[in-house]
C-alpha atoms as a PDB file:
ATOM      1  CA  UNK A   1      27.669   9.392  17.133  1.00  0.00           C
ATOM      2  CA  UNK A   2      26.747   5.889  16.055  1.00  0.00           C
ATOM      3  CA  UNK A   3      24.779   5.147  12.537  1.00  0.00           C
ATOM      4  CA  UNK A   4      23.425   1.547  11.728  1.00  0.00           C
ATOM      5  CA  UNK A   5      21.987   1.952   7.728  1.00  0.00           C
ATOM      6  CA  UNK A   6      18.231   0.747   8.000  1.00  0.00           C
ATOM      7  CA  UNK A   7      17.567   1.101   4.768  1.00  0.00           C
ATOM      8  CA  UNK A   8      20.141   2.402   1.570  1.00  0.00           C
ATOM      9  CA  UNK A   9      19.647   3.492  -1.948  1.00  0.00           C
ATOM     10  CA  UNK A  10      20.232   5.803  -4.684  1.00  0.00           C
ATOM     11  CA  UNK A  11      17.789   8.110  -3.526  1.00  0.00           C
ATOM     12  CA  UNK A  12      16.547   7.299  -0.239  1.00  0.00           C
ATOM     13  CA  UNK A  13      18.810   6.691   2.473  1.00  0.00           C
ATOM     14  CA  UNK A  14      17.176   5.935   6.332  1.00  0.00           C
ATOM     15  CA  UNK A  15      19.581   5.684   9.248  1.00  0.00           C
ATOM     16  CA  UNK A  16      19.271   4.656  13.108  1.00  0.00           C
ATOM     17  CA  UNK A  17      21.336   7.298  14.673  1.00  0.00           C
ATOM     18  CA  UNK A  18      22.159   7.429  18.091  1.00  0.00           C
ATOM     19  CA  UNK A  19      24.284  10.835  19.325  1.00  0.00           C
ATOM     20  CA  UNK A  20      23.634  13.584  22.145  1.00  0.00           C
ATOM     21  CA  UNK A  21      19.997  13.910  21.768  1.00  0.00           C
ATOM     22  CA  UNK A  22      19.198  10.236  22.074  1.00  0.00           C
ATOM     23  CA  UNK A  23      18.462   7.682  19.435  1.00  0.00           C
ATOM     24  CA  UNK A  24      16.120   8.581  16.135  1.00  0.00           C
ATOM     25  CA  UNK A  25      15.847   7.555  12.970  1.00  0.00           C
ATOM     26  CA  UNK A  26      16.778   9.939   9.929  1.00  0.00           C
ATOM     27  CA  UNK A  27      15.055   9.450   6.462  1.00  0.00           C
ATOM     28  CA  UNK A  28      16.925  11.795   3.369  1.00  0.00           C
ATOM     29  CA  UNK A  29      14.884  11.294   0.047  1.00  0.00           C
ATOM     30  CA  UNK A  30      16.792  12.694  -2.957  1.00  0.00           C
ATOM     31  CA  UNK A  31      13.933  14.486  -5.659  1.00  0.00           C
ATOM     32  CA  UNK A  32      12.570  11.996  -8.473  1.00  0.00           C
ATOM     33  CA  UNK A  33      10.147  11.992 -10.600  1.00  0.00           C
ATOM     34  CA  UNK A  34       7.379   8.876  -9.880  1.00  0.00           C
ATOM     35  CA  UNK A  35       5.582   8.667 -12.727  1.00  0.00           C
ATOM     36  CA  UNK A  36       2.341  10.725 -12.541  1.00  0.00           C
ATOM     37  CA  UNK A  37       3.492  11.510  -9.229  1.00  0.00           C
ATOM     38  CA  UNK A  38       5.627  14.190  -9.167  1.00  0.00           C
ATOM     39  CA  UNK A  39       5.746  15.151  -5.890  1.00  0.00           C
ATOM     40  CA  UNK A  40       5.717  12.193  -4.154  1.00  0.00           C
ATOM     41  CA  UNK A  41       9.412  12.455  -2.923  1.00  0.00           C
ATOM     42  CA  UNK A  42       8.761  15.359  -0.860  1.00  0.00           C
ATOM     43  CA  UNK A  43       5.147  14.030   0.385  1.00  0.00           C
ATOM     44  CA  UNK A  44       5.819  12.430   3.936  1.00  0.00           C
ATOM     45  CA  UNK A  45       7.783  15.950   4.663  1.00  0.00           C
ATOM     46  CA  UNK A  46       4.860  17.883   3.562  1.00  0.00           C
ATOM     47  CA  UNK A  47       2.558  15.930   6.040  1.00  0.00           C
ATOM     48  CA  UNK A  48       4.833  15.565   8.743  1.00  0.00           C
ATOM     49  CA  UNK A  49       5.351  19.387   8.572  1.00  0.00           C
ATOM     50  CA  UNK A  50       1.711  20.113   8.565  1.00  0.00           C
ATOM     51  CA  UNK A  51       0.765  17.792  11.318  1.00  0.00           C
ATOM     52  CA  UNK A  52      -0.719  14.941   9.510  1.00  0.00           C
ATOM     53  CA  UNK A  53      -0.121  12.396  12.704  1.00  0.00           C
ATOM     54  CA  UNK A  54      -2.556  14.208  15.270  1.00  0.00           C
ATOM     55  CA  UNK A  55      -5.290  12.942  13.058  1.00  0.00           C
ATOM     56  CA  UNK A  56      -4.446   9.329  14.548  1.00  0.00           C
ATOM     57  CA  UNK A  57      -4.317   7.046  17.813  1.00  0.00           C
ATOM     58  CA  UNK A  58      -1.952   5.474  19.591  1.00  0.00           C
ATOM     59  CA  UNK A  59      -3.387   2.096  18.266  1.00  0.00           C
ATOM     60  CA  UNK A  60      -2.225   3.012  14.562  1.00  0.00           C
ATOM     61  CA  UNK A  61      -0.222   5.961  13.469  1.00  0.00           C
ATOM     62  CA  UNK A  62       3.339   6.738  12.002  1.00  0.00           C
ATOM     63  CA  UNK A  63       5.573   7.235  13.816  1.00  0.00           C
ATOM     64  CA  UNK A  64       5.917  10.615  15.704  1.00  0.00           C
ATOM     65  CA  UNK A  65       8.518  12.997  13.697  1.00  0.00           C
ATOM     66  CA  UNK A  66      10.933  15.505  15.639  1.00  0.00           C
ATOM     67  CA  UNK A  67      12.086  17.469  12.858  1.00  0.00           C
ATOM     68  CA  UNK A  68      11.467  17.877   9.488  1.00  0.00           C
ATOM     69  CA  UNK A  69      13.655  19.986   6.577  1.00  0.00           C
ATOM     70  CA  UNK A  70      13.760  20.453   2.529  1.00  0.00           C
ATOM     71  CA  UNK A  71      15.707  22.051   0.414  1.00  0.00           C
ATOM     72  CA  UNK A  72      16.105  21.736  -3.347  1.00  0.00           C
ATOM     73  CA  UNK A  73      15.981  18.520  -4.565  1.00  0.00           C
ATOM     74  CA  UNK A  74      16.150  16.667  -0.990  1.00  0.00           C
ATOM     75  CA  UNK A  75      13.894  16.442   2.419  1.00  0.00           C
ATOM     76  CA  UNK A  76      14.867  14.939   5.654  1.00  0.00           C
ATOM     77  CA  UNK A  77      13.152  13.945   8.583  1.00  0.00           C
ATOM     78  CA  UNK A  78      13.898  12.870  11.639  1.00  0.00           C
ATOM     79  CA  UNK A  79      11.720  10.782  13.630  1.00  0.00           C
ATOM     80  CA  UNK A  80      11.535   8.094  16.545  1.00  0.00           C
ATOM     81  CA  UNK A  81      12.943   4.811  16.238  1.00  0.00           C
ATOM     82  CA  UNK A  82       9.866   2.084  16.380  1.00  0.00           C
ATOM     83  CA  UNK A  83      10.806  -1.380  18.039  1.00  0.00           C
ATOM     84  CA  UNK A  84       8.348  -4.053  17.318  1.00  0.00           C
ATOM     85  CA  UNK A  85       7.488  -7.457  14.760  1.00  0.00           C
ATOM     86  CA  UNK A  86       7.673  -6.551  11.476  1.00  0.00           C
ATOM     87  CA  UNK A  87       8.051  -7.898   7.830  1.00  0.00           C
ATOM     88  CA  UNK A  88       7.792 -11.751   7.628  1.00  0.00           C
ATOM     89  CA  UNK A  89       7.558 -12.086  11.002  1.00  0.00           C
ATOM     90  CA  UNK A  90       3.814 -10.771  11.183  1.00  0.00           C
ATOM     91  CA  UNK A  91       1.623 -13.346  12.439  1.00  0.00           C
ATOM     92  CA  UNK A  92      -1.755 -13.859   9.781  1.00  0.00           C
ATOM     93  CA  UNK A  93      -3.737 -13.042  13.528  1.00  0.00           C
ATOM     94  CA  UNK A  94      -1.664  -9.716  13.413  1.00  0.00           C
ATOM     95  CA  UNK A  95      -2.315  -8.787  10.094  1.00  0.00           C
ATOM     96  CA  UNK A  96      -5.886  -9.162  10.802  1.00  0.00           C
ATOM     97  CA  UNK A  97      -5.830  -6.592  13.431  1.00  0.00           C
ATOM     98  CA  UNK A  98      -3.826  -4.264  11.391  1.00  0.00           C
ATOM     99  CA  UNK A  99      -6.772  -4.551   8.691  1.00  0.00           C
ATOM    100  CA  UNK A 100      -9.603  -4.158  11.149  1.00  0.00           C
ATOM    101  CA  UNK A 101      -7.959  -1.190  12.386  1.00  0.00           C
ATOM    102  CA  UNK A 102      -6.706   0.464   9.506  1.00  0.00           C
ATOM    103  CA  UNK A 103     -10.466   0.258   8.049  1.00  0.00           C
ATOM    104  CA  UNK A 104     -11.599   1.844  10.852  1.00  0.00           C
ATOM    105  CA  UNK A 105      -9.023   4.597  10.877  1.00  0.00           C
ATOM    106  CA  UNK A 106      -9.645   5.624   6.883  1.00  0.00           C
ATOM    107  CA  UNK A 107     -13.849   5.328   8.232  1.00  0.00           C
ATOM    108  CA  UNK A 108     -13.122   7.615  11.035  1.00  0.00           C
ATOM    109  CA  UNK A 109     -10.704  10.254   9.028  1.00  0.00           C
ATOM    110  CA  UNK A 110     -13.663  10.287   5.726  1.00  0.00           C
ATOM    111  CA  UNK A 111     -13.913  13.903   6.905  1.00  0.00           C
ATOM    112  CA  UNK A 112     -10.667  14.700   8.194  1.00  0.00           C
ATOM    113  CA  UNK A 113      -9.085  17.825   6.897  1.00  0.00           C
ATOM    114  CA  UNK A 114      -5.370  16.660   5.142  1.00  0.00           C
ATOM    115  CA  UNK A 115      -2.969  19.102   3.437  1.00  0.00           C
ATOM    116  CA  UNK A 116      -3.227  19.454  -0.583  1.00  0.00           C
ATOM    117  CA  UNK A 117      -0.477  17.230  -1.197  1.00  0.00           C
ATOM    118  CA  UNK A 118      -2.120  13.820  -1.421  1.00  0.00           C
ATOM    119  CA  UNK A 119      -1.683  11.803  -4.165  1.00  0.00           C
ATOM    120  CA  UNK A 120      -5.362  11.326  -6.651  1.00  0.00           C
ATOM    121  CA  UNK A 121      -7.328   8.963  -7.039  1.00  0.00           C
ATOM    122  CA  UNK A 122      -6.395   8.385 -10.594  1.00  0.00           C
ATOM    123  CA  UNK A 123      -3.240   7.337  -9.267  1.00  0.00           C
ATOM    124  CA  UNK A 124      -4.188   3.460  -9.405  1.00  0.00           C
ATOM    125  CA  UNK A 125      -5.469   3.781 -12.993  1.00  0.00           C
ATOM    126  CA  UNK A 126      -2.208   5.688 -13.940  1.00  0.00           C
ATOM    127  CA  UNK A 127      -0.042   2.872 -12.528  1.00  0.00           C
ATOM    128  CA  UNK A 128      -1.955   0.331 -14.569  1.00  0.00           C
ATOM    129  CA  UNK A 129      -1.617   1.993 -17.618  1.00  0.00           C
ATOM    130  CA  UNK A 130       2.015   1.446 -17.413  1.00  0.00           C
ATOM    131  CA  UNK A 131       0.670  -2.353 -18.905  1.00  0.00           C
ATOM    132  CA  UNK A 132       0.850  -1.201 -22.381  1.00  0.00           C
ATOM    133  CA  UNK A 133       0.953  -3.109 -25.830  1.00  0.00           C
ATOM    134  CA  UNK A 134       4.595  -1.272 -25.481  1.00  0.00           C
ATOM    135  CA  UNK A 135       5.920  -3.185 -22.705  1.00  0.00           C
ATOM    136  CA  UNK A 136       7.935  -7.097 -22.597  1.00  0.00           C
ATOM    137  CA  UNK A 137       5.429  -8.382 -19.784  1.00  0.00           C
ATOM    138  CA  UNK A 138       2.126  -7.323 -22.157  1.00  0.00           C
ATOM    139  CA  UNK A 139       3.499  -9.145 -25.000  1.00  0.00           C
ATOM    140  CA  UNK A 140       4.839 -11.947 -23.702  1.00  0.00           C
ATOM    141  CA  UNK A 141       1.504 -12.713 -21.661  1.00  0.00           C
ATOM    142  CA  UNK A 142      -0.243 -12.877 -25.152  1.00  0.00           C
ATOM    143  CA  UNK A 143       2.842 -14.929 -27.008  1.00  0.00           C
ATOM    144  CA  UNK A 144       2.352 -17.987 -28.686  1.00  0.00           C
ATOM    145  CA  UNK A 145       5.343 -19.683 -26.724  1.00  0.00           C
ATOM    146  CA  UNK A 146       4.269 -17.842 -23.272  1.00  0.00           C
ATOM    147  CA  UNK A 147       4.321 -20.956 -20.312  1.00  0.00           C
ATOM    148  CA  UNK A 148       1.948 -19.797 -18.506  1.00  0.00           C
ATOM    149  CA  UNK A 149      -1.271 -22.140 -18.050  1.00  0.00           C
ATOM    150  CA  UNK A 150      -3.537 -21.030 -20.341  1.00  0.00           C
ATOM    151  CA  UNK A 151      -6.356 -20.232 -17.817  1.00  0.00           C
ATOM    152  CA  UNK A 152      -4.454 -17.552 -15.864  1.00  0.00           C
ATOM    153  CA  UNK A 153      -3.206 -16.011 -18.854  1.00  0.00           C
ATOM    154  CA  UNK A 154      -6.715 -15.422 -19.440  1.00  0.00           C
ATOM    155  CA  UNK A 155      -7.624 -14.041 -16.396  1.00  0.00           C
ATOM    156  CA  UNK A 156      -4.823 -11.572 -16.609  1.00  0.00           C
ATOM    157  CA  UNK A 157      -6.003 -10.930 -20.530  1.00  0.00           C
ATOM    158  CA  UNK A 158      -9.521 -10.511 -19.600  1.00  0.00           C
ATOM    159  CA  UNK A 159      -8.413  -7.885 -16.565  1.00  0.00           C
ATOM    160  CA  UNK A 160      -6.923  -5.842 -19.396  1.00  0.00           C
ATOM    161  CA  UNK A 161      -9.865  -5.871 -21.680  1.00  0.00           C
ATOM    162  CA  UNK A 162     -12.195  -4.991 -18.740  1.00  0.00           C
ATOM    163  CA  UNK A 163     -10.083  -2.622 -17.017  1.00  0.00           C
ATOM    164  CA  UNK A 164     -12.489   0.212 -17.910  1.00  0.00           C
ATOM    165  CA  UNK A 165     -15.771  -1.256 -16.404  1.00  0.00           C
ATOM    166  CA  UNK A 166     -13.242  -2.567 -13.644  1.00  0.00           C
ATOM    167  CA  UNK A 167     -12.053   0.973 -12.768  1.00  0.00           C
ATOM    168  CA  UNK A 168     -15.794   2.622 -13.166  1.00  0.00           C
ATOM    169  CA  UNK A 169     -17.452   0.053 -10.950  1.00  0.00           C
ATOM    170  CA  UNK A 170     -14.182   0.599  -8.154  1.00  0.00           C
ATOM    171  CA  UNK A 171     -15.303   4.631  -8.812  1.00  0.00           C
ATOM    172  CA  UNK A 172     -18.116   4.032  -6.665  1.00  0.00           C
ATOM    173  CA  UNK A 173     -16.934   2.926  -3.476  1.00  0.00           C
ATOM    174  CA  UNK A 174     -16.144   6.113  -1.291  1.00  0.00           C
ATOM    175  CA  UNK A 175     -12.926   7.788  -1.561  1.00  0.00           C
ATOM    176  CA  UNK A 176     -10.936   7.159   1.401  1.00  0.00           C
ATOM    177  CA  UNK A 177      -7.506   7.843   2.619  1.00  0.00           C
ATOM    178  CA  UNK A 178      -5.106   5.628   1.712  1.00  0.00           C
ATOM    179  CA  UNK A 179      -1.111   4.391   2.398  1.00  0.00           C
ATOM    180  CA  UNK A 180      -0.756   3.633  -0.840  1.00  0.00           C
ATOM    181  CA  UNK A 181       2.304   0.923   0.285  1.00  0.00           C
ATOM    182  CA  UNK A 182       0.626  -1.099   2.870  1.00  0.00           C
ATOM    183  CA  UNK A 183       2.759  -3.971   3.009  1.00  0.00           C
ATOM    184  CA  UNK A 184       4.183  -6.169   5.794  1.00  0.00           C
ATOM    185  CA  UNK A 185       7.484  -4.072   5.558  1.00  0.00           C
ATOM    186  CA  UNK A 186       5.840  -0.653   6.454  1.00  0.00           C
ATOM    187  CA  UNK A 187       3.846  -1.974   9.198  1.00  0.00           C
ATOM    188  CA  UNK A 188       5.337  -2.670  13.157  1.00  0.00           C
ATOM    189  CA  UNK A 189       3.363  -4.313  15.406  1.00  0.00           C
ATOM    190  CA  UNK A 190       4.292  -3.052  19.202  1.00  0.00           C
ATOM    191  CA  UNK A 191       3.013  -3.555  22.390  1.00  0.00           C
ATOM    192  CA  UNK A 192       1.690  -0.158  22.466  1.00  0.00           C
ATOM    193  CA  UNK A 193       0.171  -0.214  18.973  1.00  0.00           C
ATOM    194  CA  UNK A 194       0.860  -0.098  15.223  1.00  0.00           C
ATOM    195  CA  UNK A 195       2.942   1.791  13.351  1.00  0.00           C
ATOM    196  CA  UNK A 196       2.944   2.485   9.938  1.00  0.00           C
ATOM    197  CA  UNK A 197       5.892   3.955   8.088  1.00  0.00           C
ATOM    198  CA  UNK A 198       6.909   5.310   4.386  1.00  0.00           C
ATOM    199  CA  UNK A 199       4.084   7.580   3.410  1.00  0.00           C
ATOM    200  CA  UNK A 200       5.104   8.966   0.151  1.00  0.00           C
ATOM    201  CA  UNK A 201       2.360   7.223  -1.764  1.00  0.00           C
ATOM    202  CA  UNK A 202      -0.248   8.450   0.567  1.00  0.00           C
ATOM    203  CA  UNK A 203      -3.476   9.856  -0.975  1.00  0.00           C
ATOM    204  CA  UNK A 204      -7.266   9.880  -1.936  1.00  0.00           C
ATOM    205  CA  UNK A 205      -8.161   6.534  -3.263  1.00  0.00           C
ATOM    206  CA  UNK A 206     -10.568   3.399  -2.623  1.00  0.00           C
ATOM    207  CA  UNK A 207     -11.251   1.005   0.189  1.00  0.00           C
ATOM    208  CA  UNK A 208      -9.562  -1.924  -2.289  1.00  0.00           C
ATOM    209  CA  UNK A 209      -6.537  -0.715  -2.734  1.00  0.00           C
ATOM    210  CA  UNK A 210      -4.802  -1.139   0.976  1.00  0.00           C
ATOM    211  CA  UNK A 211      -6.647  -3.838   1.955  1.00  0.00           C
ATOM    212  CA  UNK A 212      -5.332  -5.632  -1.781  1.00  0.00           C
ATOM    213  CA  UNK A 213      -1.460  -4.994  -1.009  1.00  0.00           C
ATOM    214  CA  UNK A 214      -1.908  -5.898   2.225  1.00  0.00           C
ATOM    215  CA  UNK A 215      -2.914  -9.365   1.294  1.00  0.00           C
ATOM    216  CA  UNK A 216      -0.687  -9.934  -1.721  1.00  0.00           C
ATOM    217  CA  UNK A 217       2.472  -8.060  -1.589  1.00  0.00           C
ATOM    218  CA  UNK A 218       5.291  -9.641  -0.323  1.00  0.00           C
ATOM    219  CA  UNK A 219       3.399 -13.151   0.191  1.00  0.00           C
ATOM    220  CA  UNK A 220       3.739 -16.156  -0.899  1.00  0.00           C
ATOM    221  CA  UNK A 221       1.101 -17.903  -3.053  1.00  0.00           C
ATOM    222  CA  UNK A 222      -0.683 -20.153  -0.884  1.00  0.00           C
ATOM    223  CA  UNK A 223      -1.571 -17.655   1.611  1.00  0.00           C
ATOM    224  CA  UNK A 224      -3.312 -15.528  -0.324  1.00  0.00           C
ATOM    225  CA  UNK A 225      -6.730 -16.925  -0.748  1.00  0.00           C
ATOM    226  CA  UNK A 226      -6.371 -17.934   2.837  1.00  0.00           C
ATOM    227  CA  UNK A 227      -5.595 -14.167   3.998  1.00  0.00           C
ATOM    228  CA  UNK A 228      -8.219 -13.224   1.516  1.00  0.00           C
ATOM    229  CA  UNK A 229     -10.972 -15.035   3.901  1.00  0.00           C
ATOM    230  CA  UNK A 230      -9.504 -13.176   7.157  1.00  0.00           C
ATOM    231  CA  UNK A 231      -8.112  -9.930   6.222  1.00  0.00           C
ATOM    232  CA  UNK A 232     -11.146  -8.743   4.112  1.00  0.00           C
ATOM    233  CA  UNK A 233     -13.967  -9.297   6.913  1.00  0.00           C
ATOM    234  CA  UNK A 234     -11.529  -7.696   9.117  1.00  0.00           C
ATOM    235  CA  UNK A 235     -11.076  -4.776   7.121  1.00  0.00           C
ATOM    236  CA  UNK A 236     -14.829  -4.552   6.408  1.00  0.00           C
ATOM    237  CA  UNK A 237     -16.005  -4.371  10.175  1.00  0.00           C
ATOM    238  CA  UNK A 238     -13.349  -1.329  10.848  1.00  0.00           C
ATOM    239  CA  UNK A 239     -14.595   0.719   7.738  1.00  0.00           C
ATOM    240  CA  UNK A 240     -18.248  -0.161   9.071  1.00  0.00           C
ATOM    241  CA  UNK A 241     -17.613   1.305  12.107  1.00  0.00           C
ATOM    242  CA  UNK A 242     -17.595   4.720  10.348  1.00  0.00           C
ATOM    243  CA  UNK A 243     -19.319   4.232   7.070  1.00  0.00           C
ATOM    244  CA  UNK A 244     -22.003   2.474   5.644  1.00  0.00           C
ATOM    245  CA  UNK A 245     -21.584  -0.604   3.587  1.00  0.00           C
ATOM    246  CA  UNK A 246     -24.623  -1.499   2.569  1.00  0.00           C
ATOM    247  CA  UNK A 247     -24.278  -0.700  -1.029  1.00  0.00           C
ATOM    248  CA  UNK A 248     -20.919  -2.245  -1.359  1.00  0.00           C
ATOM    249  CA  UNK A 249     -21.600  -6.272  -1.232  1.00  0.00           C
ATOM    250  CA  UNK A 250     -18.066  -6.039  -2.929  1.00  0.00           C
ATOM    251  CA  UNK A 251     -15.050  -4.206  -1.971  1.00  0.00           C
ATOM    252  CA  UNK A 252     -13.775  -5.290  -6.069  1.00  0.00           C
ATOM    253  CA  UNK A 253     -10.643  -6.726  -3.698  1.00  0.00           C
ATOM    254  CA  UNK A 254      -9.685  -9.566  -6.187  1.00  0.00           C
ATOM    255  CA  UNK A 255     -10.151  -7.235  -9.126  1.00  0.00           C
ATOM    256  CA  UNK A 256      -7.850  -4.814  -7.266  1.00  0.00           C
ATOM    257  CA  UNK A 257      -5.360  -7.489  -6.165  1.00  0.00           C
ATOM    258  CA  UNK A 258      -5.307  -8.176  -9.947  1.00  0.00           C
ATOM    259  CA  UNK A 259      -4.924  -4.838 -11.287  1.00  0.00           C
ATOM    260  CA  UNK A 260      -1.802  -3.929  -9.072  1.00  0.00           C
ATOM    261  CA  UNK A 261       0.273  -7.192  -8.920  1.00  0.00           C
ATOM    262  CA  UNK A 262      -1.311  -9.258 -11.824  1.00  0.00           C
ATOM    263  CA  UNK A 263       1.474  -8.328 -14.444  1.00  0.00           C
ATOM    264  CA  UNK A 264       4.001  -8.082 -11.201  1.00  0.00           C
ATOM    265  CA  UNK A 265       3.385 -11.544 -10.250  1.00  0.00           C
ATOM    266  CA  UNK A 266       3.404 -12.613 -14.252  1.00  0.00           C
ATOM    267  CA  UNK A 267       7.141 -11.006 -14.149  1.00  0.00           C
ATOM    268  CA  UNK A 268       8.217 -12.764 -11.494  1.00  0.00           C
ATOM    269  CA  UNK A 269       7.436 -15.920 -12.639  1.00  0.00           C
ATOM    270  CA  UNK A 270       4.915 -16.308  -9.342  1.00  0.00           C
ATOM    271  CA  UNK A 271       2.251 -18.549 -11.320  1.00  0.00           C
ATOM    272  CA  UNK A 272       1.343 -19.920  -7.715  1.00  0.00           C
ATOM    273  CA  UNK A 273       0.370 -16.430  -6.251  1.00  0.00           C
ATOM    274  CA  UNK A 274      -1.688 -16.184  -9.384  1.00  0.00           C
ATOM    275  CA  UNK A 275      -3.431 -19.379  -8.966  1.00  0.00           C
ATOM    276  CA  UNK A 276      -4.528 -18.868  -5.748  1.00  0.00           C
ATOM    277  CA  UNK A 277      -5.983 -15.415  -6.670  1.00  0.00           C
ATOM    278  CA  UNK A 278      -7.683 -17.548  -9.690  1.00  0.00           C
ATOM    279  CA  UNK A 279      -9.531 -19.425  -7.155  1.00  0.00           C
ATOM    280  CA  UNK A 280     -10.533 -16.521  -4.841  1.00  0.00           C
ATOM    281  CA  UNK A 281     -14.380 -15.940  -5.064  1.00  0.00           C
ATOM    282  CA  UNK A 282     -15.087 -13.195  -7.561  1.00  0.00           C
ATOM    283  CA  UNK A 283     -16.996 -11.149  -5.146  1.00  0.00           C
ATOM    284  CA  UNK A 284     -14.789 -10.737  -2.078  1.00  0.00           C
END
């Protein structure tokens, strides 16, 4: 038997492993606790093992899983090994078609029966909260020394103070499925398709939320305005295949994009990502 480590950590561990039966990949996830979301660690099991994948298509699903097995505190799968362009090597023209599509997949599965172990919709609003008066990143945004130019630390400030009419006007766009993790490192582009991967986030939430990380996370500054202008019309024409927009001019994607890497960008030191989501038009 051969094993190549894809992926290695404390409590995940995903190996390539090629023996008798052929070559697969094995996922083991060790039990934590995710903050206000307790059971995510055992999630992609409990959809594999109820047959979450037949709601898709060959031109975006995960990938298919052969086997699937928990016990206390861990969960392995096993599942097929996905060849294709992933990561940083995902052309913007890619990563518009992975947008169009993926808005037309959460249109088409509005309806779609899932089992009950989908993350909320208050999950979003949970993760903000973790922004509190408590934390280094919160106080250090409002310091008298912070570096920062003083017209992003307001738009980060001012997110804060109008998180609540934020979150209630993002309340009315329809509840959709979401990854939850939609980021150029869970997606593979093949010739047959695309292929998501990692769904222990996955859950009921809004249309902003995928289409947000999908544009921000793991980019570069400079891009993201420019991604902005592609990846959001994109997205918009799948969901409309399904669902009516009408009476959603905005999608609240910059306010999302805010909310869920604002203080992550501010901690990094990133004042160019947040720049260029300071000059993205407030309504996209």
């Amino acid at each position: 038997m051969k094993e190549t480590i894809l992926q290695g950590g404390t409590l995940g561990d995903v190996r390539l492993i090629t023996d008798v039966n052929g070559t697969y990949v094995r996922k083991v996830q060790k039990q934590w606790q995710h903050p206000g979301d307790p059971d995510s660690w055992r999630r992609e099991h409990d959809l594999f093992a109820a047959g979450f994948e037949e709601l898709f298509t060959d031109e975006l699903r995960p990938p298919v899983c052969y086997q699937t097995s928990i016990e206390e505190g861990k969960m392995e799968l096993k599942m097929e090994y996905v060849e294709g362009v992933s990561g940083a090597a995902l052309t913007l023209d890619m990563l518009e078609a992975v947008a169009e599509a993926w808005g037309e997949c959460q249109g088409r599965l509005r309806g779609a029966s899932f089992p009950p172990c989908l993350s909320n919709p208050a999950f979003i609003e949970r993760e903000f909260a973790q922004w509190s008066p408590d934390t280094w990143e919160y106080k250090a945004l409002r310091a008298a020394d912070c570096d920062l130019p003083l017209h992003l630390r307001d738009m980060l400030i001012d997110t804060q103070a109008r998180s609540g009419e934020i979150f209630a006007q993002i309340r009315v766009l329809p509840l959709v499925f979401c990854h939850r993790d939609l980021w150029i490192e869970n997606i593979i582009v093949t010739k047959n398709g695309i292929r998501l991967i990692d769904w222990d986030g996955a859950g009921r939430g809004y249309p902003c939320e995928d289409i947000a990380s999908l544009i921000a996370d793991g980019m570069p500054g400079d891009p993201i305005g420019m991604y902005a202008e592609r990846l959001v019309p994109a997205y918009r024409r799948g969901l409309s295949a399904h669902m009516d927009l009408s009476n959603a001019p905005s999608l609240h994607v910059r306010d999302m994009i805010l909310i869920k890497f604002g203080y992550r960008f501010f901690q990094a030191g990133n004042a160019e990502a947040l720049q260029a989501i300071y000059e993205m038009e407030e309504t996209v």
